[in-house]
Protein backbone atom coordinates (compact mmCIF):
# COMPACT_ATOMS: atom_id res chain seq x y z
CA UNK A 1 0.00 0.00 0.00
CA UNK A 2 1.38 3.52 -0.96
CA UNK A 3 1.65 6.11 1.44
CA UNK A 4 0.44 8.40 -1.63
CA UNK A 5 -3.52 9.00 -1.58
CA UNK A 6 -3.49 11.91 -3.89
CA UNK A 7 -6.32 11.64 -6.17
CA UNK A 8 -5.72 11.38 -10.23
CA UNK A 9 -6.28 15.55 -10.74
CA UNK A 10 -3.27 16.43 -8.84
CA UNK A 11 -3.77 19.87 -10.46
CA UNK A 12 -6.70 20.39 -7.96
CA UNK A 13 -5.26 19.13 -4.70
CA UNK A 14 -1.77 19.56 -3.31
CA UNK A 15 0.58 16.57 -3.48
CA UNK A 16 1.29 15.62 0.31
CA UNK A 17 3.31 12.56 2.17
CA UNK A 18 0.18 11.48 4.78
CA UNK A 19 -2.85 10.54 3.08
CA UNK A 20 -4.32 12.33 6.26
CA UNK A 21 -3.00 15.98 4.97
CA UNK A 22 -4.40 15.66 1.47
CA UNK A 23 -7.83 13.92 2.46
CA UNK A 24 -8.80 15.72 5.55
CA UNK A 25 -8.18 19.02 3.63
CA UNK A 26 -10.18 17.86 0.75
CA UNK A 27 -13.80 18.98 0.55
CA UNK A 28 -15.02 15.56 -0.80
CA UNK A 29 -14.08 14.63 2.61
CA UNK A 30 -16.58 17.24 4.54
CA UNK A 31 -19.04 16.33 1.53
CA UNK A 32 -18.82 12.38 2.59
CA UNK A 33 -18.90 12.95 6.11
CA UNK A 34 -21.52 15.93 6.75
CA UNK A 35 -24.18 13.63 7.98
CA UNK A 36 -22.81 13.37 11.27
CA UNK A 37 -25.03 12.63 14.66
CA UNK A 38 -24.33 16.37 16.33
CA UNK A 39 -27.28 15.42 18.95
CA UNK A 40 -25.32 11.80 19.88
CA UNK A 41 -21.70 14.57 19.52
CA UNK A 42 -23.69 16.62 22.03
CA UNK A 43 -24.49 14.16 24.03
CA UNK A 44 -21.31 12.54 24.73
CA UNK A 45 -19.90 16.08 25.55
CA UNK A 46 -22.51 17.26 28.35
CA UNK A 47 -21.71 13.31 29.59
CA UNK A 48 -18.02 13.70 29.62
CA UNK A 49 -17.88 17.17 31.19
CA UNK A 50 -20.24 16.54 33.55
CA UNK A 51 -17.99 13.13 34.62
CA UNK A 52 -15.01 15.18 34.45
CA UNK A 53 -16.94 17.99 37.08
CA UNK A 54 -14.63 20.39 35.13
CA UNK A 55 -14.89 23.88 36.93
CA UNK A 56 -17.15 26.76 34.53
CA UNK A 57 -14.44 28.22 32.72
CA UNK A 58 -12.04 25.58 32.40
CA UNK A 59 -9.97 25.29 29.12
CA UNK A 60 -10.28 22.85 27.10
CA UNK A 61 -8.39 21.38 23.86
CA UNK A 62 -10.18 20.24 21.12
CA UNK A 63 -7.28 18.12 19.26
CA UNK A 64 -7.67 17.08 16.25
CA UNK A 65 -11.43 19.16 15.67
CA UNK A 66 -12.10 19.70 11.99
CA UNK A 67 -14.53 21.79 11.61
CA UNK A 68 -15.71 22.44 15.13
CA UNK A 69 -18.45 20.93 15.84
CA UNK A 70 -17.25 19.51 19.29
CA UNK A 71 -15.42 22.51 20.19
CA UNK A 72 -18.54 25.05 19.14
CA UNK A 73 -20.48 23.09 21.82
CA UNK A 74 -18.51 23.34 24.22
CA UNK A 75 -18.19 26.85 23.93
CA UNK A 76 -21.83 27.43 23.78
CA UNK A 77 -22.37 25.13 27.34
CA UNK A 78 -19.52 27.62 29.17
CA UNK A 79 -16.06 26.60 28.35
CA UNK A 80 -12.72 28.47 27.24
CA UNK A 81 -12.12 26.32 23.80
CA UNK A 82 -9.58 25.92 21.73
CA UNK A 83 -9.65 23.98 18.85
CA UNK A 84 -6.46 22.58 16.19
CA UNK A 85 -6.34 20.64 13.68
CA UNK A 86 -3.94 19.62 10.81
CA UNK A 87 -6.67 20.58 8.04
CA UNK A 88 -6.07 24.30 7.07
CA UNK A 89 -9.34 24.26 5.14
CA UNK A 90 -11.49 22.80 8.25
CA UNK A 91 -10.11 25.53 10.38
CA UNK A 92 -10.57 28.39 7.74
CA UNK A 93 -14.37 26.92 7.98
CA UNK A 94 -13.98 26.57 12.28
CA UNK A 95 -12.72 30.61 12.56
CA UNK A 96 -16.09 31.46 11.18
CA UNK A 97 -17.48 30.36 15.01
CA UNK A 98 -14.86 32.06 16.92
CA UNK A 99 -15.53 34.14 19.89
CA UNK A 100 -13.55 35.64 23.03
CA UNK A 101 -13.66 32.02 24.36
CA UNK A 102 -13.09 30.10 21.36
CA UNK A 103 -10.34 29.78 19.22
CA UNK A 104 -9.38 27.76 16.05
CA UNK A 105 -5.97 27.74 14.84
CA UNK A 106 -3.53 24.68 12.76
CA UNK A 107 -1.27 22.76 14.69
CA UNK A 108 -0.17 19.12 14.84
CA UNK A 109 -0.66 16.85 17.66
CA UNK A 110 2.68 15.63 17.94
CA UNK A 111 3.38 18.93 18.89
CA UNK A 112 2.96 20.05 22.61
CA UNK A 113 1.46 23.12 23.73
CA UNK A 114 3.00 26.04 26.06
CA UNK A 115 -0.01 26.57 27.54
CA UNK A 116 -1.75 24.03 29.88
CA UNK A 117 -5.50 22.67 29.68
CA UNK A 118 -7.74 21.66 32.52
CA UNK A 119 -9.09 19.18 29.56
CA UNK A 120 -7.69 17.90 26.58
CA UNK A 121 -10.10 16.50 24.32
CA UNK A 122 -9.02 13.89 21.03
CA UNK A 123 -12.49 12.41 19.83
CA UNK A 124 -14.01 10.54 16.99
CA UNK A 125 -11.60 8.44 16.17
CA UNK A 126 -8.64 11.14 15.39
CA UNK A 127 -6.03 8.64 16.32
CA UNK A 128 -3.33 6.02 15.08
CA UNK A 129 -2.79 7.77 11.71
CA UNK A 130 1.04 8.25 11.10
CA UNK A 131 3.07 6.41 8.91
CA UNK A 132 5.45 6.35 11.83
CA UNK A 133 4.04 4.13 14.75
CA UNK A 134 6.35 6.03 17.12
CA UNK A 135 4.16 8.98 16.50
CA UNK A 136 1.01 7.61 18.29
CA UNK A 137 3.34 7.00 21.35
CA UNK A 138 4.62 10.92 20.91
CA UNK A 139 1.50 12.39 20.42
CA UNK A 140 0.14 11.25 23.97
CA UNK A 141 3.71 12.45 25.28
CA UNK A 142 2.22 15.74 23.77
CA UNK A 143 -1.07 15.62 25.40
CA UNK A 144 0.04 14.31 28.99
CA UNK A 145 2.85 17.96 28.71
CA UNK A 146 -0.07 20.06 27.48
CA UNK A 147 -2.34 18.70 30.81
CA UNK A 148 -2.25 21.28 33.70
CA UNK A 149 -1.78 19.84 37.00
CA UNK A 150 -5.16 18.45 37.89
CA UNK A 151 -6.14 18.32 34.18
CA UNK A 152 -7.70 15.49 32.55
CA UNK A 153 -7.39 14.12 28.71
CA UNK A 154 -10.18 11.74 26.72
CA UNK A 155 -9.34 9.43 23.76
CA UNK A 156 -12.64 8.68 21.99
CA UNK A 157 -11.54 5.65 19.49
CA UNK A 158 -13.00 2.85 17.55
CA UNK A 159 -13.14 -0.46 19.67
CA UNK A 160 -11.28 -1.90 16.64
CA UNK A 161 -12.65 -5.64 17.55
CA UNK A 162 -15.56 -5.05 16.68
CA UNK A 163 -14.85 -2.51 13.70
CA UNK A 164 -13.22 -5.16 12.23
CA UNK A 165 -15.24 -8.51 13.14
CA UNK A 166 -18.73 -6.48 11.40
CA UNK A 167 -16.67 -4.47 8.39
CA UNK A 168 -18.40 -3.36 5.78
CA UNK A 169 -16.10 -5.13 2.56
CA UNK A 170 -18.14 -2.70 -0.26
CA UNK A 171 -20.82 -0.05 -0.07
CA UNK A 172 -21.43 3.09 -2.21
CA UNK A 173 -23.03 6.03 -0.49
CA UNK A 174 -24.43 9.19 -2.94
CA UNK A 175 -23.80 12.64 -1.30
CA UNK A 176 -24.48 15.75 -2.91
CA UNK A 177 -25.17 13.71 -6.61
CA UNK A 178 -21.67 12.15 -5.62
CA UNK A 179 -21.40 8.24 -5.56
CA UNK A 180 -18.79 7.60 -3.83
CA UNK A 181 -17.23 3.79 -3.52
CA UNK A 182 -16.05 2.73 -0.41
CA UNK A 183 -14.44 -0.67 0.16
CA UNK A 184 -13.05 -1.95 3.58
CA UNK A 185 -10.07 -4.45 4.43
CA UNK A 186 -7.81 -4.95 7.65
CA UNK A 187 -4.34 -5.36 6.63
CA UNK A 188 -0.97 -5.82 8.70
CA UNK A 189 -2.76 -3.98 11.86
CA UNK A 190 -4.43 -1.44 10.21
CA UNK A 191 -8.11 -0.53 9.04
CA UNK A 192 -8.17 0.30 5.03
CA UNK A 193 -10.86 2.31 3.81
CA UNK A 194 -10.23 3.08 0.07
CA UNK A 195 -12.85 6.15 -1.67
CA UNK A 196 -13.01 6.13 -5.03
CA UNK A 197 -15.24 8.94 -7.02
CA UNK A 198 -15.82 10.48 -10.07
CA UNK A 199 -16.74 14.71 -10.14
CA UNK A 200 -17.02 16.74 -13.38
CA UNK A 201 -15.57 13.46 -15.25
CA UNK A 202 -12.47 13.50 -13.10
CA UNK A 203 -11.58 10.28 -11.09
CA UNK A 204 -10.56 10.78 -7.75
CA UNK A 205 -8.91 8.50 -5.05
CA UNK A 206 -8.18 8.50 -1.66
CA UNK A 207 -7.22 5.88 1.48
CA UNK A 208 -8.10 6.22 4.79
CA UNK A 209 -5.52 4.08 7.07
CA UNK A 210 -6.26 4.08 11.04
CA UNK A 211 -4.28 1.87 13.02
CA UNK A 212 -6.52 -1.21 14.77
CA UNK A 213 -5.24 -0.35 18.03
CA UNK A 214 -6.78 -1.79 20.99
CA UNK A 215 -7.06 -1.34 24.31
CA UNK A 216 -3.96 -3.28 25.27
CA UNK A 217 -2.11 -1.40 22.52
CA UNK A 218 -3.24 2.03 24.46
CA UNK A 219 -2.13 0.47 28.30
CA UNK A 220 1.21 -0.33 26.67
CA UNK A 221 1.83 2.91 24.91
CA UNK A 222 0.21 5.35 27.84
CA UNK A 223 3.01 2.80 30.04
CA UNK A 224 5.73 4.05 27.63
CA UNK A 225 4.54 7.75 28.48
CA UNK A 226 3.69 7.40 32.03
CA UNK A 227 0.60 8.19 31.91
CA UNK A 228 -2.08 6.50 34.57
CA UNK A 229 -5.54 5.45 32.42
CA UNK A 230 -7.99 6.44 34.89
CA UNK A 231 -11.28 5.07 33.38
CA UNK A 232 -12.43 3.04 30.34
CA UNK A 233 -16.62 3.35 28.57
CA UNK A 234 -17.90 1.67 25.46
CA UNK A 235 -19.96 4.33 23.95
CA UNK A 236 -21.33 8.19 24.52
CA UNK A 237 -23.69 7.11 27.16
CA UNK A 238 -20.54 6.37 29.26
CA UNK A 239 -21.65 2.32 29.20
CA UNK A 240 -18.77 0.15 30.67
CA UNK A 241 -16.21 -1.26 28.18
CA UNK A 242 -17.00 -4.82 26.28
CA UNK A 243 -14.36 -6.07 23.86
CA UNK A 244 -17.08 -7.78 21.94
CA UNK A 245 -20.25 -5.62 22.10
CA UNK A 246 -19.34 -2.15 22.86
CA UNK A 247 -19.06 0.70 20.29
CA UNK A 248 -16.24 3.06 21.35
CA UNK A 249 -13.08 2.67 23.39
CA UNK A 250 -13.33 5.88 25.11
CA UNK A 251 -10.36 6.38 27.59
CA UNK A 252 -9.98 8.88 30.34
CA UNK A 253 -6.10 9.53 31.56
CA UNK A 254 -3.69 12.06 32.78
């Protein structure tokens, strides 16, 4: 598999070395995921701050946010939000929302902050991309330095047992007049999700490629980065964790 996911009109979208730069900048990829559940998004957010008990103005990171739509929340139920993400075209969109309290700007998550959050926040599967497995074990180095003292940080990920034990091989889903074709495959520890689609009579392709990590994987590398995993839940309702049955692997550390 090529680390190169640029689609066949390179004239239209820059040429980058993680699939994640091109695609996640790409508006075929805000066009194939717009349908999003913001009520079940909402949700899990007035569930996890509420567990947290975070005090009424406590700052939170939204890492990894796209658009927003997390971070916006937040905002609007009484947090100090910040929100970064690799995408310089889902941030352009996110600084339409800013406010004296919320604040978009680019960054990478391998990258530490200088300022410290009472609540670090990586959700919705935003996780286990790099090329570079020693990456996922730097980024949470990142997070647990960007943590103030009594601060908290949430992983929201696949549980990748079950992701991969009901995948989807083919399906083709029309958006906006767009069909695109998705097929699925788990390959050498990772989750393969290859988009093919045709605009204007131009073919375009792109792979998605999350690492299956589990929750062992996530006790060995928060053990590497000394970090103590404080709670585990299976989905937004904050259900207990089932390796078999449970949505999410939602993880709660500092």
């Amino acid at each position: 598999m090529s680390n190169s996911t640029q689609p066949s009109n390179e004239s239209q979208l820059p040429t980058t070395i993680n699939w994640f730069a091109s695609w996640f900048n790409s508006p075929y990829y805000h066009i194939l995921y717009k349908d999003r559940d913001f009520e079940e998004a909402q949700l899990f957010m007035d569930n996890i701050t509420n567990y947290l008990n975070l005090p009424e103005d406590a700052n939170i990171l939204d890492l990894a946010c796209g658009k927003g739509r997390h971070s916006i929340y937040l905002n609007q139920i009484g947090y100090n939000v910040t929100g970064v993400d690799l995408s310089e075209n889902s941030i352009l969109e996110a600084k339409k929302s800013e406010n004296e309290t919320l604040h978009f700007k680019v960054h990478d998550m391998r990258e530490s902050f200088d300022k410290k959050f009472d609540a670090i926040f990586n959700l919705f599967t935003s996780f286990g991309y790099f090329e570079n497995e020693d990456d996922n074990l730097t980024t949470l180095i990142a997070i647990k330095e960007s943590l103030s003292e009594y601060g908290f940080a949430v992983i929201d990920f696949m549980n990748s047992h079950k992701v991969i034990e009901n995948l989807v091989q083919q399906e083709t889903k029309t958006v906006d007049n767009i069909d695109f074709h998705i097929k699925r495959y788990h390959d050498s520890g990772y989750i393969f999700k290859e988009i093919d689609f045709e605009v204007l009579g131009e073919k375009f392709h792109f792979t998605e490629k999350v690492k299956a990590l589990t929750l062992t994987d996530f006790e060995n590398l928060m053990a590497q980065a000394d970090i103590y995993l404080l709670d585990i839940f299976g989905d937004y309702k904050l259900k207990k964790f089932h390796k078999v049955e449970s949505e999410r692997l939602i993880m709660i550390f500092k």
